[in-house]
N, C-alpha and C. Protein backbone atom coordinates (compact mmCIF):
# COMPACT_ATOMS: atom_id res chain seq x y z
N UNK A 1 0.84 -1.20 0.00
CA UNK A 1 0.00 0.00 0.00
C UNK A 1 0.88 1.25 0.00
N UNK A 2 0.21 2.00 -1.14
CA UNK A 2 1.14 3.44 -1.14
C UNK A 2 1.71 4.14 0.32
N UNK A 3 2.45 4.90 0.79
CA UNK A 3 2.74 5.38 2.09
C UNK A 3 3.17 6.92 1.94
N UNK A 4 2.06 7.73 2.24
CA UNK A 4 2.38 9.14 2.21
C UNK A 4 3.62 9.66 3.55
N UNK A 5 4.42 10.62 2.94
CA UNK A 5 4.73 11.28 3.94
C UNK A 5 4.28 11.97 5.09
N UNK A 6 5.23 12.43 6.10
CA UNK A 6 4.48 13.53 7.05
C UNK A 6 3.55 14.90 6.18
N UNK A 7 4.07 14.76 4.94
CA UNK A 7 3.52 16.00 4.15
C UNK A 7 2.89 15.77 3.19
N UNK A 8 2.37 14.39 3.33
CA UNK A 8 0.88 14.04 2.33
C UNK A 8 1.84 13.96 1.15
N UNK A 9 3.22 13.92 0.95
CA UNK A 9 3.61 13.49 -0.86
C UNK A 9 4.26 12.38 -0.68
N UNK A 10 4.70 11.66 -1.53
CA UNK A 10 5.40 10.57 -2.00
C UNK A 10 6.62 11.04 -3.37
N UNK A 11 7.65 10.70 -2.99
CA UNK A 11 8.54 10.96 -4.13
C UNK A 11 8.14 10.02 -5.19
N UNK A 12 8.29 10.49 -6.38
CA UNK A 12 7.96 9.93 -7.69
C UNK A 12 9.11 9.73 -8.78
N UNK A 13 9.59 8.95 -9.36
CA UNK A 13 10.76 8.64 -10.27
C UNK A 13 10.36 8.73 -11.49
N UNK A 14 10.61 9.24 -12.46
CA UNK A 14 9.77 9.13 -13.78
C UNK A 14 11.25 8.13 -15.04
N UNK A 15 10.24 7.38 -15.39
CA UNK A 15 11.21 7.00 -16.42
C UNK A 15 10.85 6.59 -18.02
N UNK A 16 11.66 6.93 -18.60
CA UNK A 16 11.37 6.65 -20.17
C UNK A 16 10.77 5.91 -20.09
N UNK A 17 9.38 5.30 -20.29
CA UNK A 17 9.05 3.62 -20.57
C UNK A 17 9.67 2.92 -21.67
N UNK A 18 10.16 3.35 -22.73
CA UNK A 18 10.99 2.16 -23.80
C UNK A 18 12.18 2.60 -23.92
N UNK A 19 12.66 3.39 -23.55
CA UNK A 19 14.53 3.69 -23.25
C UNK A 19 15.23 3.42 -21.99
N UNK A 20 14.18 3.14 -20.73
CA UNK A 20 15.02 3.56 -19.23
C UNK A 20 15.70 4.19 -18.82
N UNK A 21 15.54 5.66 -19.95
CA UNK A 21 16.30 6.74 -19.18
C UNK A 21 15.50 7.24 -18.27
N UNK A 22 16.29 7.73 -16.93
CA UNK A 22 15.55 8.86 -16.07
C UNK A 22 15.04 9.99 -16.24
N UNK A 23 14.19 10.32 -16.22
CA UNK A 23 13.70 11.80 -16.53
C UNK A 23 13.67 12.83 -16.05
N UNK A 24 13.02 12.53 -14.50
CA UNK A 24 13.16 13.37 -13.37
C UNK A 24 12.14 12.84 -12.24
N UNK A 25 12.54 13.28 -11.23
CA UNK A 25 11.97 13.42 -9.65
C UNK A 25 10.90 14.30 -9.81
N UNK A 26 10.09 13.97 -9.17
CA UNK A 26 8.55 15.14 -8.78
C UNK A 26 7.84 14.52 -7.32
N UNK A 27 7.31 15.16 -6.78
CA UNK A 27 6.22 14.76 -5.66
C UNK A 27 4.35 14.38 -6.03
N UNK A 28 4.00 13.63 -5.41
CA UNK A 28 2.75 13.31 -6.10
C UNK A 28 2.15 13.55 -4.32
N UNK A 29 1.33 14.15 -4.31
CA UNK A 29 0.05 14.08 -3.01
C UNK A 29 -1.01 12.73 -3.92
N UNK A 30 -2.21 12.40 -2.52
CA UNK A 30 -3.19 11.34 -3.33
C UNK A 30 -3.81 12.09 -4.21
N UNK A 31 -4.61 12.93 -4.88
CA UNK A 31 -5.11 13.81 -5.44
C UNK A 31 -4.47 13.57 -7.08
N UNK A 32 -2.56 14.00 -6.78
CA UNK A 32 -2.58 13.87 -7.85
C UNK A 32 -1.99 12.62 -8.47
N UNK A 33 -1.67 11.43 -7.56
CA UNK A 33 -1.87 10.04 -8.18
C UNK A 33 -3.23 9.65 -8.52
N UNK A 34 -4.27 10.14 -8.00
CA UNK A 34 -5.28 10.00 -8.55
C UNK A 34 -5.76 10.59 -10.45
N UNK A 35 -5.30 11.51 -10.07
CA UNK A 35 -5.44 12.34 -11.87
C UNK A 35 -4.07 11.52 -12.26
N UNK A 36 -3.62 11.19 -12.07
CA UNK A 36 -2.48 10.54 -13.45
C UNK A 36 -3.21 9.32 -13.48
N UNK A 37 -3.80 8.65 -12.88
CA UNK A 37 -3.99 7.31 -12.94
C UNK A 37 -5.44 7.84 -13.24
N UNK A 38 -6.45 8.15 -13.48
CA UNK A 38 -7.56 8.49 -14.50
C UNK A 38 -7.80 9.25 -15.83
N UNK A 39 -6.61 10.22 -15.60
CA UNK A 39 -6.13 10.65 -16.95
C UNK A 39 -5.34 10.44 -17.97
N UNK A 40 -4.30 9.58 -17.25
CA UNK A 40 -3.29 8.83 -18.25
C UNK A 40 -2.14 10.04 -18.51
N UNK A 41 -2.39 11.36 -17.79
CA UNK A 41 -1.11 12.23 -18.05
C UNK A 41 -0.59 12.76 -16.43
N UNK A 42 1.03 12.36 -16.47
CA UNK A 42 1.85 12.21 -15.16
C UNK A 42 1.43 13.74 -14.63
N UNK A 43 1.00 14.04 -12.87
CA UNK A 43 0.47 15.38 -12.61
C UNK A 43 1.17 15.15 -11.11
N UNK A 44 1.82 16.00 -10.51
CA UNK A 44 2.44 16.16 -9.52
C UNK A 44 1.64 17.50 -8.45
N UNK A 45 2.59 16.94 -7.06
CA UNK A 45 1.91 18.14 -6.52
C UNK A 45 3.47 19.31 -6.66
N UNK A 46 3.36 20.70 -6.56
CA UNK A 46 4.14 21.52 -6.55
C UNK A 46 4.49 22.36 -5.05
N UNK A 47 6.01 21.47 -4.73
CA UNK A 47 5.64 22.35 -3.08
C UNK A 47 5.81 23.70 -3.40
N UNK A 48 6.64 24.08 -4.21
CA UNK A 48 7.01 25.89 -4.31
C UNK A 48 5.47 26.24 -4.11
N UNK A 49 4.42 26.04 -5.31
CA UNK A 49 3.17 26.97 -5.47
C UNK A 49 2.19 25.73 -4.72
N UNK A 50 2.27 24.82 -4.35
CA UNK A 50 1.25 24.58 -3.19
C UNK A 50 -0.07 24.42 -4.05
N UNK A 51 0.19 23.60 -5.12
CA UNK A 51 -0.90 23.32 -6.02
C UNK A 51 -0.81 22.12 -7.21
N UNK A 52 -1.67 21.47 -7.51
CA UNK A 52 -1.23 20.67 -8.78
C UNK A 52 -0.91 21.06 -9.64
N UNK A 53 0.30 20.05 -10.16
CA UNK A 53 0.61 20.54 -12.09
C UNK A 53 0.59 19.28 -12.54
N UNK A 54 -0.06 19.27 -14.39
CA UNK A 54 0.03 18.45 -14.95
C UNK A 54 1.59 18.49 -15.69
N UNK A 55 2.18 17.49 -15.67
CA UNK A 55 3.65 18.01 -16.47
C UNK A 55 3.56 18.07 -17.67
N UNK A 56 3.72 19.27 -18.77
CA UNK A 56 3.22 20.26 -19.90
C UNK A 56 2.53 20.64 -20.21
N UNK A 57 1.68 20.83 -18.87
CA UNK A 57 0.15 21.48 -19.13
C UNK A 57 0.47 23.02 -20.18
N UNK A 58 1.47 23.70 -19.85
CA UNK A 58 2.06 24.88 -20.67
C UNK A 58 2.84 24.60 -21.85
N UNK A 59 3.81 23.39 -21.92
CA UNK A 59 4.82 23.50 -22.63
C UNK A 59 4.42 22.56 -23.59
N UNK A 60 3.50 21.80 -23.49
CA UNK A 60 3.08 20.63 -24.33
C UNK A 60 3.64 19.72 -24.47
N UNK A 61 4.41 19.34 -23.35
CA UNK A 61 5.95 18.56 -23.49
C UNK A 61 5.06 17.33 -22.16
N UNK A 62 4.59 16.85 -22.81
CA UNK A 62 3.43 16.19 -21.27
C UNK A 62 4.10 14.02 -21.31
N UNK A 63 3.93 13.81 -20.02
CA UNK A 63 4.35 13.01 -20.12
C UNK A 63 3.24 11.91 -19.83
N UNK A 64 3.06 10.79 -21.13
CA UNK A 64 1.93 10.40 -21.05
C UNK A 64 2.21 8.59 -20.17
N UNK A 65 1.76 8.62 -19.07
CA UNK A 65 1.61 7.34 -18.02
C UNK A 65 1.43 6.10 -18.82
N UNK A 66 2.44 5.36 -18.17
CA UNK A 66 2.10 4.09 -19.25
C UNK A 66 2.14 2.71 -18.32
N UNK A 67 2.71 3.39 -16.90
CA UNK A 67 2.50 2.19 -15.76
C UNK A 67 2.95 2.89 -14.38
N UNK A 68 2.57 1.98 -13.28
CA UNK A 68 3.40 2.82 -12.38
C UNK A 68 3.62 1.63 -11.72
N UNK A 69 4.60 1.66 -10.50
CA UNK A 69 4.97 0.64 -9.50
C UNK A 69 5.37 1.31 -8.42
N UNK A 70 5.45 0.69 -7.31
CA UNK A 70 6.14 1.51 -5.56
C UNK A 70 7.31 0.38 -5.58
N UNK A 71 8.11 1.26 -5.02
CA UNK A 71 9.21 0.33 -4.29
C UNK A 71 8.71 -0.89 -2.54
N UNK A 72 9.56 -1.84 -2.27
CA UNK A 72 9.11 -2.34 -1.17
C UNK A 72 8.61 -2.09 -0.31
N UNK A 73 8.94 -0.70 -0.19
CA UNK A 73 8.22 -0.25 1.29
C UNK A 73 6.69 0.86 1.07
N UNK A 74 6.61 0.94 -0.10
CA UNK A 74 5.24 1.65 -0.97
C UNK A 74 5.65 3.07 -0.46
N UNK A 75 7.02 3.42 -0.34
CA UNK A 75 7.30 4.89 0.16
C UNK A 75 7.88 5.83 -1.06
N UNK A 76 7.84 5.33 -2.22
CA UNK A 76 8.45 5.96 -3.46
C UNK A 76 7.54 5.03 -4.73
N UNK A 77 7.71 6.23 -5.63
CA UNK A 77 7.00 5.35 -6.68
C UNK A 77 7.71 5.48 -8.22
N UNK A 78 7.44 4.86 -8.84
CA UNK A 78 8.01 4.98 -10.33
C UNK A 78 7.31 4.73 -11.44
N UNK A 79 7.04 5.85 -12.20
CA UNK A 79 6.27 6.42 -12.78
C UNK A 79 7.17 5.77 -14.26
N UNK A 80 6.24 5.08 -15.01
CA UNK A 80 7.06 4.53 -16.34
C UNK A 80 5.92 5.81 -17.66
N UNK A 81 6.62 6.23 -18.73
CA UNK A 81 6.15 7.55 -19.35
C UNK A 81 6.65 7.51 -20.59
N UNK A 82 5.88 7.63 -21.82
CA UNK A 82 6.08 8.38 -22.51
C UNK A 82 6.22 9.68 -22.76
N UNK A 83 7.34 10.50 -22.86
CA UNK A 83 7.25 11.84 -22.59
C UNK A 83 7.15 12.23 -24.29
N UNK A 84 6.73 13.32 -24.35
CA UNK A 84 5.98 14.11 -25.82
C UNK A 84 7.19 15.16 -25.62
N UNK A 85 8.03 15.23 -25.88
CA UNK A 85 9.61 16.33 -26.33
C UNK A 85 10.22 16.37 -24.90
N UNK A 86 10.76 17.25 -24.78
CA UNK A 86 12.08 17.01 -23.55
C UNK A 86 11.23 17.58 -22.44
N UNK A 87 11.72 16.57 -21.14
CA UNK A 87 11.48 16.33 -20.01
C UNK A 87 11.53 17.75 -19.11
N UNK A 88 13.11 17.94 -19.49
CA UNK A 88 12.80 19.14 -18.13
C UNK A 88 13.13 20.85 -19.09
N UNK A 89 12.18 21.44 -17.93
CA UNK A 89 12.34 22.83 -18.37
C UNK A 89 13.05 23.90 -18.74
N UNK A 90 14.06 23.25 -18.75
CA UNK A 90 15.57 23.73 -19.84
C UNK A 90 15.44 23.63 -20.83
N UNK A 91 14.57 22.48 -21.16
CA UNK A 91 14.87 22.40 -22.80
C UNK A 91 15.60 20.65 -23.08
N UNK A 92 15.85 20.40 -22.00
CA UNK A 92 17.05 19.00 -21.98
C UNK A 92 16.05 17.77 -22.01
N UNK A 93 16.77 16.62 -22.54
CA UNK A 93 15.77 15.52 -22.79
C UNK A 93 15.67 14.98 -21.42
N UNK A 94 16.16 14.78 -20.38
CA UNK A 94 16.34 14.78 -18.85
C UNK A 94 16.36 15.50 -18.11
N UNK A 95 16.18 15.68 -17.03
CA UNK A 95 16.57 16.74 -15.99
C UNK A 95 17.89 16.31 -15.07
N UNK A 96 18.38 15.30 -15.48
CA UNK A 96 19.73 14.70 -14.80
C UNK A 96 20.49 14.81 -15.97
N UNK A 97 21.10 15.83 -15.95
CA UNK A 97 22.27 16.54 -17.28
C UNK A 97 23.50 17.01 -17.09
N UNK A 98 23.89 17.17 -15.84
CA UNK A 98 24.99 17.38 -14.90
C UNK A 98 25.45 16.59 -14.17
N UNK A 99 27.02 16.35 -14.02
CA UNK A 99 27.48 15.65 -13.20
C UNK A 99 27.59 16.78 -11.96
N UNK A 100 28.69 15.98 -10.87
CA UNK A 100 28.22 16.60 -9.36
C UNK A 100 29.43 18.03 -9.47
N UNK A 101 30.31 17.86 -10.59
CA UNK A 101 31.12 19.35 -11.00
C UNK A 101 30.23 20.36 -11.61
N UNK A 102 28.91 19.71 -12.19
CA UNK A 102 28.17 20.70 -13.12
C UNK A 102 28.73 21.11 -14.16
N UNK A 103 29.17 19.73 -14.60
CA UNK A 103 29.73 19.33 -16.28
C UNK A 103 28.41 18.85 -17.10
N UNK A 104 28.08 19.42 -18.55
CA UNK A 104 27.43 18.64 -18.95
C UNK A 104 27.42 17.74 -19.31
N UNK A 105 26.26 16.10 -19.33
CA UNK A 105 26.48 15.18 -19.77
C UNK A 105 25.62 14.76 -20.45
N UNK A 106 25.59 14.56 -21.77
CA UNK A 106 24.92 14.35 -22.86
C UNK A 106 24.46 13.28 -22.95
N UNK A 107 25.39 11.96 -21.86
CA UNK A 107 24.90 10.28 -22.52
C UNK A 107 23.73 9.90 -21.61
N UNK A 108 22.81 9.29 -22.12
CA UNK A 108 21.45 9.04 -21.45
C UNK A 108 21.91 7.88 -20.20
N UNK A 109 21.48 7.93 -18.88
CA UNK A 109 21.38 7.27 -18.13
C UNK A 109 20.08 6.16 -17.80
N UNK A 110 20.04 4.89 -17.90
CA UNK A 110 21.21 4.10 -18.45
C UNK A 110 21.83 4.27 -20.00
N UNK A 111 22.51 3.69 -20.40
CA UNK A 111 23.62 3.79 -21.36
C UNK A 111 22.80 3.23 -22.34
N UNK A 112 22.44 2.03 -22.08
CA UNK A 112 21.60 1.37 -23.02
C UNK A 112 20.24 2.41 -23.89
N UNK A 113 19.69 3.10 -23.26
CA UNK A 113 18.59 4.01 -23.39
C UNK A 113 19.09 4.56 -24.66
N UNK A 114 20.43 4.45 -25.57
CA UNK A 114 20.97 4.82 -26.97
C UNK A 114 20.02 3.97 -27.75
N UNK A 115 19.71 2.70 -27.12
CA UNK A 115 19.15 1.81 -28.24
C UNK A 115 17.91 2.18 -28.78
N UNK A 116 16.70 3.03 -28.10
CA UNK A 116 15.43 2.78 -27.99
C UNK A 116 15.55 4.53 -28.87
N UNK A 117 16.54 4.90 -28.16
CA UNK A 117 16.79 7.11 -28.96
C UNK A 117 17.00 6.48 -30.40
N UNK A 118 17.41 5.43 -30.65
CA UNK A 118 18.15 5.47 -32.19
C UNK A 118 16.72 5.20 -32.68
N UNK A 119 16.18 3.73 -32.17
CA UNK A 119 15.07 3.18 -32.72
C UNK A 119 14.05 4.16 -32.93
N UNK A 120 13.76 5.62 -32.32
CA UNK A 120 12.97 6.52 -32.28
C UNK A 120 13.46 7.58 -33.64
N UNK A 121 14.76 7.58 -34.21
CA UNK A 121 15.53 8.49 -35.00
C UNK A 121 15.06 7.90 -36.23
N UNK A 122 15.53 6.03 -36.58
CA UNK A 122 14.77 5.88 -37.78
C UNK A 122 13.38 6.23 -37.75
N UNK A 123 13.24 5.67 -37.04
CA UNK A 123 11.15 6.07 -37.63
C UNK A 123 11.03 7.38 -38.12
N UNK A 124 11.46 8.35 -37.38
CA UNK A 124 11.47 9.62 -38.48
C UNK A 124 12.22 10.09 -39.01
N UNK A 125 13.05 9.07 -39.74
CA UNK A 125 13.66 9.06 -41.27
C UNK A 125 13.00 8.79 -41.95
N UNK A 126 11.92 8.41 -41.74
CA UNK A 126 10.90 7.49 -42.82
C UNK A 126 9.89 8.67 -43.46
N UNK A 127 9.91 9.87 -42.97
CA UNK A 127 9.50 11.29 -43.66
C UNK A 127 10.66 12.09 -44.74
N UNK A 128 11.91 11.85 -44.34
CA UNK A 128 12.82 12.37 -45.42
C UNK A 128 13.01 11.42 -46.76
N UNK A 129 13.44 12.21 -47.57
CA UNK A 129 13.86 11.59 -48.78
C UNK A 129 15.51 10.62 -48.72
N UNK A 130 15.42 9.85 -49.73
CA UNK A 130 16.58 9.62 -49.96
C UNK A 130 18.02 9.95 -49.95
N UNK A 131 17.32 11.66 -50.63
CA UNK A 131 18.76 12.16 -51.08
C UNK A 131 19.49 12.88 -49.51
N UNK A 132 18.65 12.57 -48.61
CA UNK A 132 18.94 13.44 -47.27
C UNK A 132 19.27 12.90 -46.41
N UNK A 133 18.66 10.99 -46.68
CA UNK A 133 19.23 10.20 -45.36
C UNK A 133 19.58 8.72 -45.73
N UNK A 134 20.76 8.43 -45.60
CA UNK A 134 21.04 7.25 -45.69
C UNK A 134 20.05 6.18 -45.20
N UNK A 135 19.78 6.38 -43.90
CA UNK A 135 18.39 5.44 -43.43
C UNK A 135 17.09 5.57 -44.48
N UNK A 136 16.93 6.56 -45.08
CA UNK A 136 15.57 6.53 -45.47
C UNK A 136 16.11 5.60 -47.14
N UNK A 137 17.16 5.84 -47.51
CA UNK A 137 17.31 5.03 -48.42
C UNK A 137 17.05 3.70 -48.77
N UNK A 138 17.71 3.07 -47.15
CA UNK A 138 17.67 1.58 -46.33
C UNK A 138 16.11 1.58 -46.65
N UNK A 139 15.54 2.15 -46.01
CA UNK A 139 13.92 1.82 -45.83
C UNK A 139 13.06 1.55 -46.96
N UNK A 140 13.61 2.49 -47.96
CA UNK A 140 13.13 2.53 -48.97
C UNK A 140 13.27 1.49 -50.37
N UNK A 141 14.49 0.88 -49.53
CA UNK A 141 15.08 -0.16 -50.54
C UNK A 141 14.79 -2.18 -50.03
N UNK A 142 13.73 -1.46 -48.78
CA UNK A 142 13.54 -2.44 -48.27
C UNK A 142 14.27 -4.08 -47.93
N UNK A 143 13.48 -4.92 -48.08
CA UNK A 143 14.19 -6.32 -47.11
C UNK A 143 15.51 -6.61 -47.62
N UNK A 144 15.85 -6.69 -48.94
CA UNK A 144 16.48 -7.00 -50.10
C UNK A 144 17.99 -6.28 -49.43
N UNK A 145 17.56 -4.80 -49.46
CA UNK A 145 18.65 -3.90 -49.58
C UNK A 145 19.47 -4.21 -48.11
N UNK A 146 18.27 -3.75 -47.44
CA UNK A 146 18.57 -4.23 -45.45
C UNK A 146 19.28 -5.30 -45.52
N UNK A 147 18.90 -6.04 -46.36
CA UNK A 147 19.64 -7.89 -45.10
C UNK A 147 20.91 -7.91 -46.09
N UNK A 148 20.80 -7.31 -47.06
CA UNK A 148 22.48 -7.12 -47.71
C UNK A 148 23.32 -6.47 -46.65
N UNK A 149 22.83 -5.45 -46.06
CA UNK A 149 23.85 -4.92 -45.31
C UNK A 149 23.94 -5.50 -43.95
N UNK A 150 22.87 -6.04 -43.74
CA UNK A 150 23.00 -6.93 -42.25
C UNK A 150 24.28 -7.68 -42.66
N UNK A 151 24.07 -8.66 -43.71
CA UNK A 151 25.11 -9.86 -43.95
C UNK A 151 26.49 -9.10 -44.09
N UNK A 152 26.66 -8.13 -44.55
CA UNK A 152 27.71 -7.36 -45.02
C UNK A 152 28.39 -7.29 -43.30
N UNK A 153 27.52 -6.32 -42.48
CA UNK A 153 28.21 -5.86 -41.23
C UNK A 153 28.30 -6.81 -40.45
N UNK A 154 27.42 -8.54 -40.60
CA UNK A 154 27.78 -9.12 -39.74
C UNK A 154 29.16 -9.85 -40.30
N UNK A 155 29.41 -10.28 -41.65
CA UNK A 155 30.83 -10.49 -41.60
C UNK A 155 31.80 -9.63 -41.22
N UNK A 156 31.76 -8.33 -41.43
CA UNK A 156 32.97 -7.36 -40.83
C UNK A 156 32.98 -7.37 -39.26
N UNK A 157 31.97 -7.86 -38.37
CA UNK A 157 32.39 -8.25 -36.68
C UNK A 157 32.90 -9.73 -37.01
N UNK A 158 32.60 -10.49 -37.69
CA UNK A 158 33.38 -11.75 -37.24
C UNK A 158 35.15 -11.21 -37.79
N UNK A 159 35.24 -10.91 -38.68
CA UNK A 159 36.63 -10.15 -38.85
C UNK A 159 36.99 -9.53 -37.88
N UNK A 160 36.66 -8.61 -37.46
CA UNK A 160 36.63 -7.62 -36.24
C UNK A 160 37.32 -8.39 -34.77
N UNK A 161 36.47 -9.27 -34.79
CA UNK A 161 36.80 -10.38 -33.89
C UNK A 161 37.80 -11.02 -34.03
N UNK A 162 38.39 -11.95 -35.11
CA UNK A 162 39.46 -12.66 -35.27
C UNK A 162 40.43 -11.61 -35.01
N UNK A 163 40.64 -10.25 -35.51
CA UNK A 163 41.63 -9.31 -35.82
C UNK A 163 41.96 -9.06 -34.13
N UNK A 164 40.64 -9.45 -33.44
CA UNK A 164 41.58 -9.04 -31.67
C UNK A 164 41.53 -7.71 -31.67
N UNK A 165 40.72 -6.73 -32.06
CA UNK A 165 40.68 -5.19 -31.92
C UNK A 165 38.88 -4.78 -31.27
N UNK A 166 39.49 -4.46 -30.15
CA UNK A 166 38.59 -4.13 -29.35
C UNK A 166 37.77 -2.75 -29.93
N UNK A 167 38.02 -2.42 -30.96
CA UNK A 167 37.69 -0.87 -31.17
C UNK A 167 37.32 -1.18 -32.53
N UNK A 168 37.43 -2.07 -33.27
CA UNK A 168 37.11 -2.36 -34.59
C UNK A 168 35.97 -2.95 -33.78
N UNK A 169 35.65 -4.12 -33.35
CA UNK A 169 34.73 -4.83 -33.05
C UNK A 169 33.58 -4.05 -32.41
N UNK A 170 33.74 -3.08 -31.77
CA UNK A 170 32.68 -2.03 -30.87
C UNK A 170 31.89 -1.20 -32.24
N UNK A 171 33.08 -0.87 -33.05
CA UNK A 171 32.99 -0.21 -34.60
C UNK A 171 31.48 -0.81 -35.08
N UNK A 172 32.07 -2.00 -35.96
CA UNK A 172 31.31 -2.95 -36.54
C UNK A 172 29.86 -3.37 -35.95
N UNK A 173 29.86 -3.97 -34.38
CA UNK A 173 28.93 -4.50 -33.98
C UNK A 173 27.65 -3.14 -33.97
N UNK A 174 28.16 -1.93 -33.53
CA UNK A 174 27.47 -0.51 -33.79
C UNK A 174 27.06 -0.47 -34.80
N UNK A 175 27.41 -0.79 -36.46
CA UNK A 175 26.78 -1.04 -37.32
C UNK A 175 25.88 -1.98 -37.90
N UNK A 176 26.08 -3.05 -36.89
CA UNK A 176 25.27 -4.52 -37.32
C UNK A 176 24.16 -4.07 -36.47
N UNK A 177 23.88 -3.32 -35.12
CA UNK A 177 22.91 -3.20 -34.48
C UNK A 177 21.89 -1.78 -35.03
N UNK A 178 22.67 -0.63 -35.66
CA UNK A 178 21.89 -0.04 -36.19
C UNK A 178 20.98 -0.62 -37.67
N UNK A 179 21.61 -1.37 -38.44
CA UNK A 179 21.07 -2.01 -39.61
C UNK A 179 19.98 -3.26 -38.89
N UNK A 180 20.25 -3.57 -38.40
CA UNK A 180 19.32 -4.23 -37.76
C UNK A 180 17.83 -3.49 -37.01
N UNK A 181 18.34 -2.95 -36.20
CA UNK A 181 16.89 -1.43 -36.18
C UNK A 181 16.21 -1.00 -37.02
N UNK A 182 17.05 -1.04 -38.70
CA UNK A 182 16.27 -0.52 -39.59
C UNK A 182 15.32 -1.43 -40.04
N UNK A 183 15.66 -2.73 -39.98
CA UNK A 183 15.38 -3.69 -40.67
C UNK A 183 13.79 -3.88 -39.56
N UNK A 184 14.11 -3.73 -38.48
CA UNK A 184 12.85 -3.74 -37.66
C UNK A 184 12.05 -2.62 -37.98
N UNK A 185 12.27 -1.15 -38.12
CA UNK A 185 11.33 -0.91 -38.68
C UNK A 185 11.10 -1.13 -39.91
N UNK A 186 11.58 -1.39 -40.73
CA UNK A 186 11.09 -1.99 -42.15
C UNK A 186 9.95 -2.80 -41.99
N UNK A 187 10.16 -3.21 -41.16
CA UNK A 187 8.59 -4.51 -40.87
C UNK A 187 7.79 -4.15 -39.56
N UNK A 188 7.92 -2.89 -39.36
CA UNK A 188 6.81 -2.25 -38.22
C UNK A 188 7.02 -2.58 -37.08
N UNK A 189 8.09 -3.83 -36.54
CA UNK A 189 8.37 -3.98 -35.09
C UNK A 189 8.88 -3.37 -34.30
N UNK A 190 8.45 -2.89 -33.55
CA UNK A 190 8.89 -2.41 -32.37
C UNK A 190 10.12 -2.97 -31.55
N UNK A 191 11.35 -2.43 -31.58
CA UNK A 191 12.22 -2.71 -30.59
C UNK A 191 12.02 -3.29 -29.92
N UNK A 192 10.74 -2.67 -29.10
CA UNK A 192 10.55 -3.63 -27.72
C UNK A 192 9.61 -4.85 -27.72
N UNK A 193 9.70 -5.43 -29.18
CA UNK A 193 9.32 -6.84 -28.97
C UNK A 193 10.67 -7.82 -29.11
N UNK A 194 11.49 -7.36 -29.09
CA UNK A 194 12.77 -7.69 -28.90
C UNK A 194 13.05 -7.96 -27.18
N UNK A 195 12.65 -6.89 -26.79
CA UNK A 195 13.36 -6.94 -25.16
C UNK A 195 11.85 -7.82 -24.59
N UNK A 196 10.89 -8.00 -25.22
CA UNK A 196 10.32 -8.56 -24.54
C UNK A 196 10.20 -10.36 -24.70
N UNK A 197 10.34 -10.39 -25.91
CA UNK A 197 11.19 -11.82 -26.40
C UNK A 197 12.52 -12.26 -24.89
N UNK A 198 13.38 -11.22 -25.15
CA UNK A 198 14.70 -11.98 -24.54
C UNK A 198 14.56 -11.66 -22.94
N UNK A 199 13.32 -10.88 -22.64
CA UNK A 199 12.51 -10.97 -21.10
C UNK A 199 12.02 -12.53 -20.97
N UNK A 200 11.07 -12.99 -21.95
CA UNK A 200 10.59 -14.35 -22.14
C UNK A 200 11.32 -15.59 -21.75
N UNK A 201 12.94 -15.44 -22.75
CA UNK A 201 13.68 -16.18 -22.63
C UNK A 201 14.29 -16.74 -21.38
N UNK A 202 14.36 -15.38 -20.87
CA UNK A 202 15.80 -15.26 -19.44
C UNK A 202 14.63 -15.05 -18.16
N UNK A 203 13.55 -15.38 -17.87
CA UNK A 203 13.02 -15.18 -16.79
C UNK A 203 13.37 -16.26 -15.69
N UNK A 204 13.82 -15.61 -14.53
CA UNK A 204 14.01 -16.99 -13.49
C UNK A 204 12.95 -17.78 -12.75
């Protein structure tokens, strides 16, 4: 059972639902776990102004609920989201963009969360032309063209490999996994019937 604070909120974790990047921290009172969970759009309480906000009720940048869960002790919660353009009010696709020097850091936390940003980049290649994007070419040249280059980049990692070069092989396999993305959307699948396949596989 959920567990409010002395101050009626609960910390809230928000996270990419198909990248697992972090997005940001917010407070939720019951009120406004109640409106995210009937509206389907993430709404926090605001201690500064002492009132609800829907997140982009202004900016249109809204983050649309796609599950939630509490941790063990139902004293925190985690908010899984599609967010509609960048997260925090900077402008940044996160609100965790700084290290603890207040360096910027550009790579999505987790690391992996590259896979699901790329898988989001082809799909809208699939509005440009040819002459503008190598991917839209791929797409356009469909199964034929794709699995030529699959076969192509997967022999250059087995090379990669024999050659003992840790930096060729990182090279290569980066290319066998983006051609492969394309090739998924070529046929409308979703990435994440991938992770949910090798969820299937590996469950204990």
């Amino acid at each position: 059972m959920v567990q409010f604070d002395a101050n009626n909120l609960i910390p809230a974790i928000v996270q990419h639902a198909r990248t697992g990047e972090v997005l940001m921290l917010g407070y939720m009172n019951a009120e406004a776990l109640q409106q995210t969970r009937e509206r389907g759009l993430v709404t926090f309480w605001s201690r500064s102004r002492q009132e609800l906000w829907t997140k982009g009720a202004t900016s249109g940048h809204v983050l649309r609920l796609v599950a939630l869960r509490q941790d063990c002790d139902g004293d925190a919660l985690l908010v899984l989201a599609e967010p509609e353009g960048p997260t925090c009010h900077t402008g940044a696709r996160s609100c965790f963009f700084r290290d603890l020097d207040e360096a910027p850091v550009t790579s999505a936390a987790p690391p992996a969360a590259i896979l699901g940003r790329l898988a989001d980049l082809i799909q809208a290649r699939r509005a440009a032309t040819g002459e503008e994007s190598y991917t839209a070419r791929l797409l356009q040249g469909g199964v034929d063209r794709i699995g030529k280059k699959i076969g192509e980049e997967a022999a250059e990692v087995i090379i990669a490999a024999k050659n003992g070069s840790h930096a060729e092989l990182s090279y290569e396999l980066a290319d066998l996994m983006y051609h492969s993305l394309v090739l998924l959307a070529s046929q409308n699948l979703p990435v994440e019937a991938i992770w949910q396949e090798l969820e299937r596989r590996f469950q204990p």
